[in-house]
N, C-alpha and C. Protein backbone atom coordinates (compact mmCIF):
# COMPACT_ATOMS: atom_id res chain seq x y z
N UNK A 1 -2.64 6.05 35.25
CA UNK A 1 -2.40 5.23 34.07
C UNK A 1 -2.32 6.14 32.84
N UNK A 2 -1.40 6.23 32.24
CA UNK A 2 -1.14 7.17 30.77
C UNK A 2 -2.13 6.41 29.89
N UNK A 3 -2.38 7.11 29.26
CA UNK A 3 -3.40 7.07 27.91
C UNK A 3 -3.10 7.67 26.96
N UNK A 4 -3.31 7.50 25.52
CA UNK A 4 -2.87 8.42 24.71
C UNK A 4 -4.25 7.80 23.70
N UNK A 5 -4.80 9.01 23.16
CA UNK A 5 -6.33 8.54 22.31
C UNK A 5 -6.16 9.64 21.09
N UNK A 6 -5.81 8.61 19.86
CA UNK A 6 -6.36 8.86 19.13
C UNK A 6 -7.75 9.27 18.60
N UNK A 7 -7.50 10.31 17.64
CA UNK A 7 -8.76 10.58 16.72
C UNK A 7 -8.42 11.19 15.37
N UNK A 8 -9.59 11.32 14.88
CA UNK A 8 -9.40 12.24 13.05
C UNK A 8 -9.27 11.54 11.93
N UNK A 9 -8.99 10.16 12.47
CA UNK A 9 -8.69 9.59 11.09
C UNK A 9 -10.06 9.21 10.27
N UNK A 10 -9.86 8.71 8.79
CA UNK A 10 -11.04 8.27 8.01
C UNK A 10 -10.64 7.82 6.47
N UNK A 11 -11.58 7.59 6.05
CA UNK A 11 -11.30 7.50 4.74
C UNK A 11 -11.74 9.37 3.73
N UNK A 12 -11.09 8.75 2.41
CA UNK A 12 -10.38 11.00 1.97
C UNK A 12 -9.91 10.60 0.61
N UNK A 13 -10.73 11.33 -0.52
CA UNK A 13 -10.17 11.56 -1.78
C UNK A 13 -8.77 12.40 -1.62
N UNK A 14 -8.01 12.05 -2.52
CA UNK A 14 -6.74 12.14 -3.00
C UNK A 14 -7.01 13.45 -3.24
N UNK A 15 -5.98 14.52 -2.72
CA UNK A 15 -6.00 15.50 -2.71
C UNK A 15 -6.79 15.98 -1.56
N UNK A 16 -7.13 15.80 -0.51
CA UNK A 16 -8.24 16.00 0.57
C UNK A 16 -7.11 16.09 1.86
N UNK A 17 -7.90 16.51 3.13
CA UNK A 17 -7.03 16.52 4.43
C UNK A 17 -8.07 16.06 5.24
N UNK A 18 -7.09 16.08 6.14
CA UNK A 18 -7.34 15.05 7.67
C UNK A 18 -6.65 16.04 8.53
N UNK A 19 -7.09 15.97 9.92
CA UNK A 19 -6.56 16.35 11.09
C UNK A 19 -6.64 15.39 12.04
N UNK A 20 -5.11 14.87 12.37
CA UNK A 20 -5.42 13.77 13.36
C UNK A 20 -4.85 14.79 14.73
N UNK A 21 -5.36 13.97 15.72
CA UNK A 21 -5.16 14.48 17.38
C UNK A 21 -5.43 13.19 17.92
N UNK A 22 -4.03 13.29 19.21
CA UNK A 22 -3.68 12.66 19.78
C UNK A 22 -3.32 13.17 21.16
N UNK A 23 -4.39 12.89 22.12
CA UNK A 23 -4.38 13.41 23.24
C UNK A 23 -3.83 12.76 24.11
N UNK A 24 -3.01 13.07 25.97
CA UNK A 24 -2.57 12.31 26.54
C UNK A 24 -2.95 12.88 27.93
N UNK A 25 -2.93 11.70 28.48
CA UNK A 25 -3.60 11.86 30.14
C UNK A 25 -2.68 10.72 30.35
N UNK A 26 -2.48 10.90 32.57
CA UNK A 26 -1.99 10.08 32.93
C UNK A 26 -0.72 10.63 33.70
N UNK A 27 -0.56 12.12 33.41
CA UNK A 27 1.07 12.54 33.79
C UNK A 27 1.48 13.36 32.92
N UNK A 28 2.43 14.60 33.49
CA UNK A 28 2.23 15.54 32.73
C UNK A 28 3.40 15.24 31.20
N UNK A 29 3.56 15.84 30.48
CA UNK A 29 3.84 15.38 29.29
C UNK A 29 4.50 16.71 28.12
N UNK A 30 3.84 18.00 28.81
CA UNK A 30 4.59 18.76 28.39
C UNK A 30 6.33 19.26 28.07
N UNK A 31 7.18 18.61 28.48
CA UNK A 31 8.40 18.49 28.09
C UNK A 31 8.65 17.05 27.38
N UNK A 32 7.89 16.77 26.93
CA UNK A 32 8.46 15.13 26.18
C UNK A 32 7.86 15.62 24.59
N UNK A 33 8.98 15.11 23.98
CA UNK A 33 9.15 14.95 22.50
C UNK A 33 7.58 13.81 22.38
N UNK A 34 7.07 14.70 21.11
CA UNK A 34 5.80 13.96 20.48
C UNK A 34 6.11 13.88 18.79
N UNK A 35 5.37 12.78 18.46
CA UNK A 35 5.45 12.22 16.96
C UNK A 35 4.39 11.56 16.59
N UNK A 36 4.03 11.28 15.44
CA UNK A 36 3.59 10.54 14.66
C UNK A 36 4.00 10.03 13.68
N UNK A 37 3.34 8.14 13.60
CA UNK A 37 4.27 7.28 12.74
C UNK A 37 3.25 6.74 12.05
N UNK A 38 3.50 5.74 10.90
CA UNK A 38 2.58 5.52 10.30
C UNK A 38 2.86 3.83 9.53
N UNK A 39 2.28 2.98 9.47
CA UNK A 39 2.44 1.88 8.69
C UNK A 39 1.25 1.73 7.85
N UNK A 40 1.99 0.93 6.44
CA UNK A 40 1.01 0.79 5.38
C UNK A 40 0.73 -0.39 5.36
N UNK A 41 -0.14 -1.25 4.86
CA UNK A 41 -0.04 -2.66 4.64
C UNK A 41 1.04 -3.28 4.44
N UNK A 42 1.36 -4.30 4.78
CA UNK A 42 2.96 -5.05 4.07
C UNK A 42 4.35 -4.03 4.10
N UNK A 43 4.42 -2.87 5.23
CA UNK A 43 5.70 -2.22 5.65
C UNK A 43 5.27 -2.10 6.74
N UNK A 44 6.77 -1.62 7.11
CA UNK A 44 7.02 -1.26 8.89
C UNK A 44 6.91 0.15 9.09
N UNK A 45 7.26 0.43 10.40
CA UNK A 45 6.34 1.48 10.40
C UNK A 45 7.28 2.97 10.41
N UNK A 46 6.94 3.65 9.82
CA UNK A 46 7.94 4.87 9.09
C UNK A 46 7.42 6.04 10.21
N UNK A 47 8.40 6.88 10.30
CA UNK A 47 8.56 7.86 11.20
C UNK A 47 8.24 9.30 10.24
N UNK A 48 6.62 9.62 10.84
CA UNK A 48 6.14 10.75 9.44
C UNK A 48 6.56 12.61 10.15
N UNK A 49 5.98 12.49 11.64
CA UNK A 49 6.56 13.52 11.43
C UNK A 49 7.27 13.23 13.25
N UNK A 50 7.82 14.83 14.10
CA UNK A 50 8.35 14.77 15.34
C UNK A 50 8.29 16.12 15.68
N UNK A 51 8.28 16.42 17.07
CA UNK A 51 8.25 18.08 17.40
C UNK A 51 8.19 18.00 19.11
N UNK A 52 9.43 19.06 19.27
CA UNK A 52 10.23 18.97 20.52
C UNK A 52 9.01 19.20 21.21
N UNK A 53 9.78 19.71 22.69
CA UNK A 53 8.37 20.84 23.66
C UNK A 53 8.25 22.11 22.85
N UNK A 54 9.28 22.60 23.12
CA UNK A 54 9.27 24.12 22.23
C UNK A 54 8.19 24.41 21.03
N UNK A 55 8.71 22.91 20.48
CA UNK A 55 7.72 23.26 19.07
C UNK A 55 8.64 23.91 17.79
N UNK A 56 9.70 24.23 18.11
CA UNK A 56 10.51 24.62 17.25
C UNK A 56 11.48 23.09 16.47
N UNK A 57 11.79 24.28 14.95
CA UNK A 57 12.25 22.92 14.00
C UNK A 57 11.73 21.77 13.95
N UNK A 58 10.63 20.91 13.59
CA UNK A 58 9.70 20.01 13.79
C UNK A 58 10.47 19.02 12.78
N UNK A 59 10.47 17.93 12.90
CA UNK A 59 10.99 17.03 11.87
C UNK A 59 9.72 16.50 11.27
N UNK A 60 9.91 16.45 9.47
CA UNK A 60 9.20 16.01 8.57
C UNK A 60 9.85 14.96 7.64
N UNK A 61 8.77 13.65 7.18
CA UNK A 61 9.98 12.80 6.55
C UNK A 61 9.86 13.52 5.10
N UNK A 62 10.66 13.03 4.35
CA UNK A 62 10.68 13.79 2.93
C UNK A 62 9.30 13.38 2.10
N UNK A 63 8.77 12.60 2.52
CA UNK A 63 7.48 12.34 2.06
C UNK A 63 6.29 13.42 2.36
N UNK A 64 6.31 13.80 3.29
CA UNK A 64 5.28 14.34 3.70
C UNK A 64 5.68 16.23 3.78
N UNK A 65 6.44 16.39 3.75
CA UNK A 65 7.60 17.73 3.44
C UNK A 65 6.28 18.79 2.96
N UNK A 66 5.91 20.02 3.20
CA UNK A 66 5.45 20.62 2.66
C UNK A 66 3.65 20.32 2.40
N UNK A 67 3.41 19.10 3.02
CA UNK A 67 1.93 18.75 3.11
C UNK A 67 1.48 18.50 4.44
N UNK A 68 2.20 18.20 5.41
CA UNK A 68 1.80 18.01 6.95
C UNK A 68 2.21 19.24 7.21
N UNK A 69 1.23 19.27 8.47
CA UNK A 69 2.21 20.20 10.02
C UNK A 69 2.01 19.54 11.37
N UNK A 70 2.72 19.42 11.45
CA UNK A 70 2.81 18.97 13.52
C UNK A 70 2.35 20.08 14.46
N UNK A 71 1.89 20.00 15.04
CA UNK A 71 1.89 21.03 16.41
C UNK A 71 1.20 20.21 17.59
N UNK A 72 1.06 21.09 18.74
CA UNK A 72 1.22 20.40 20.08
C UNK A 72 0.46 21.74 20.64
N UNK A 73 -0.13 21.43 21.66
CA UNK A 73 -0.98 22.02 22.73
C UNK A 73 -0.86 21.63 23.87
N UNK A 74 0.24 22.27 24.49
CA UNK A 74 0.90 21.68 26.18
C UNK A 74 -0.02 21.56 27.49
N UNK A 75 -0.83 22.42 27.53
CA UNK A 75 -1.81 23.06 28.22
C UNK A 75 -2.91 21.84 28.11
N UNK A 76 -3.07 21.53 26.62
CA UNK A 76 -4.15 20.17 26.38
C UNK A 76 -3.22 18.78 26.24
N UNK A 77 -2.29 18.95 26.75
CA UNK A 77 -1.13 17.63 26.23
C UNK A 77 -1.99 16.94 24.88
N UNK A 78 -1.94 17.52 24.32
CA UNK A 78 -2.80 16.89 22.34
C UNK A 78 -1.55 17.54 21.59
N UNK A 79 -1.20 16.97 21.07
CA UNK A 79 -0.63 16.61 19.50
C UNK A 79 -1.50 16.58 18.24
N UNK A 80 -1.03 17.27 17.24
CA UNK A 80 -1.76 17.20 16.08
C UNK A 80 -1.51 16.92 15.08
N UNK A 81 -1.82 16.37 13.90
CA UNK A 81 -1.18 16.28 12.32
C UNK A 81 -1.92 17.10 11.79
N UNK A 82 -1.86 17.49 10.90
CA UNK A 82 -2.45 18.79 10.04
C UNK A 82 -1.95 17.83 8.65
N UNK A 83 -3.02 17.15 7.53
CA UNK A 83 -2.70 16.27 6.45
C UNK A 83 -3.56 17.37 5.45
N UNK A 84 -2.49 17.53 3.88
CA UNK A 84 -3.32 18.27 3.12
C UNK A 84 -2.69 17.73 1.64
N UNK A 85 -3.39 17.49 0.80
CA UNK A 85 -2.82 17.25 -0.41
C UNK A 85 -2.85 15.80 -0.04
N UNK A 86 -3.62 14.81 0.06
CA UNK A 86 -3.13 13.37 0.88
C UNK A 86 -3.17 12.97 -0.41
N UNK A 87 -2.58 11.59 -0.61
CA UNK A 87 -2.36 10.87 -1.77
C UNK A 87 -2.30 9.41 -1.32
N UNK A 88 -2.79 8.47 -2.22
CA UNK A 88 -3.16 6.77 -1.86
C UNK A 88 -2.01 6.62 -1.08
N UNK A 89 -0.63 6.84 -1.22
CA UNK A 89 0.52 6.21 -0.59
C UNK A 89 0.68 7.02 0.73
N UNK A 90 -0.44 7.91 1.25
CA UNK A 90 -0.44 8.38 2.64
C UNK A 90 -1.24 6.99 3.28
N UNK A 91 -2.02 6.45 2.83
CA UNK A 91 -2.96 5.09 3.64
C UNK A 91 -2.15 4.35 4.59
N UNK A 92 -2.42 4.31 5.53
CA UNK A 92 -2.13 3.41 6.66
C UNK A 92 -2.86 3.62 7.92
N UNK A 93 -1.76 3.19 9.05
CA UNK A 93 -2.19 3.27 10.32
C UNK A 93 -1.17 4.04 10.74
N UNK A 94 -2.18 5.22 11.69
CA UNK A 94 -1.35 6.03 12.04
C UNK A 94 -1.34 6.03 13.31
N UNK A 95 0.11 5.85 14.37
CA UNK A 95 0.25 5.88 15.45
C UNK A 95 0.90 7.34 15.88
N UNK A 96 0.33 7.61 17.37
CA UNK A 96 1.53 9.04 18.05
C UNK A 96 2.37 8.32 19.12
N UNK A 97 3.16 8.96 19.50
CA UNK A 97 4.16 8.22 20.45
C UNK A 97 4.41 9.48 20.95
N UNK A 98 4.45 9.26 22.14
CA UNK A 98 5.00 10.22 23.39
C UNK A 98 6.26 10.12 24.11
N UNK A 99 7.18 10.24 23.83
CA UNK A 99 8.65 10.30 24.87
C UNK A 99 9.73 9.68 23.84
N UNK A 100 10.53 9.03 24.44
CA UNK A 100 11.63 8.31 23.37
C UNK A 100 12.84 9.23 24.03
N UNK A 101 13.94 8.37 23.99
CA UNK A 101 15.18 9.32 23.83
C UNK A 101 15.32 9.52 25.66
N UNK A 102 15.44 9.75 26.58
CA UNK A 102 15.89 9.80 27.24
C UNK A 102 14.53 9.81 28.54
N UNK A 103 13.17 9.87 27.68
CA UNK A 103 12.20 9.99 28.25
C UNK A 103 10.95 8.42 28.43
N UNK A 104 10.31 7.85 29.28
CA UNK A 104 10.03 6.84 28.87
C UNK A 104 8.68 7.05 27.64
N UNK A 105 8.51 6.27 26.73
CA UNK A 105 7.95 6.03 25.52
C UNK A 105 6.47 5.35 25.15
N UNK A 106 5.71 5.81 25.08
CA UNK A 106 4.44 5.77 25.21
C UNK A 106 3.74 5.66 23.46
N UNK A 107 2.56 4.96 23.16
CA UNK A 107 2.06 4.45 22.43
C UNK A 107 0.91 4.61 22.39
N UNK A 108 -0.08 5.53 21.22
CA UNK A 108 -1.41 5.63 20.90
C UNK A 108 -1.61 4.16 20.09
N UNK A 109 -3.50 3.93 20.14
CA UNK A 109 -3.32 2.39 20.04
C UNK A 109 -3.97 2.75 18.17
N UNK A 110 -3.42 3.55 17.50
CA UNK A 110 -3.22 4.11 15.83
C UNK A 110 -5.11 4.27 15.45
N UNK A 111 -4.82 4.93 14.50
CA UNK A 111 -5.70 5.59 13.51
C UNK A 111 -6.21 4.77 12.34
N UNK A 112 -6.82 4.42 11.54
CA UNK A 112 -6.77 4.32 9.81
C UNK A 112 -6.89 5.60 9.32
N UNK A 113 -5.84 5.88 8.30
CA UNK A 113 -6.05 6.75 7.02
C UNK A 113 -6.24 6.28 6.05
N UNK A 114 -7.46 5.74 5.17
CA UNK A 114 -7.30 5.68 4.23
C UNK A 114 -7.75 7.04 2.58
N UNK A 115 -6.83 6.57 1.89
CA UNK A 115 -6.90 8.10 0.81
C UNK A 115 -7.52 7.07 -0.47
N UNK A 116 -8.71 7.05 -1.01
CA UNK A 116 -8.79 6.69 -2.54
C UNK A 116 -8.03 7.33 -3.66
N UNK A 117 -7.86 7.00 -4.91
CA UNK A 117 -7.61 7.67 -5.53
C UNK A 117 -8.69 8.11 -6.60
């Protein structure tokens, strides 16, 4: 049975970081595209960051550009966010997703971030 378990999230003054991890069991997972997404209250849910197997060229949305990092640990099938500089409009729920695209697609059951200001 795949699993995917969140952790890291919390509440975080503005300007503060978080490290979320998102681990997966169940089947191996090392060649599948990993991400993290995120919804705020009253929106849908936005695509924050993405990162192949390789790990190379990682996609960032323009929001988060220059304040996240993605990375991945194949060996630990975990995924990571690396959050720095967070700001109130980072708050939500943060989900990882495993596969997509040609691979089947898997669902962590999300995080809270919340950032005060």
């Amino acid at each position: 049975q795949v699993q995917l378990v969140e952790s890291g999230g919390g509440l975080v003054q503005a300007g503060g970081s978080l490290r979320l991890s998102c681990a997966a069991s169940g089947r191996t997972f090392s060649t599948y595209p990993m991400g993290w997404y995120r919804q705020a209250p009253g929106k849908g849910r936005e695509d924050v960051a993405r990162i192949n197997w390789s790990g190379v060229n990682p996609y960032y949305a323009d929001s988060v550009k220059g304040r996240f990092t993605i990375s991945r640990d194949n060996a630990k099938m975990t995924v990571y966010l690396q959050m720095n500089s967070l700001k109130p409009e980072d708050t939500g729920i943060y989900y990882c997703k495993v596969g997509g695209g040609s691979y089947p697609e898997y669902w962590g059951q999300g995080t809270q971030v919340t950032v005060s200001s």
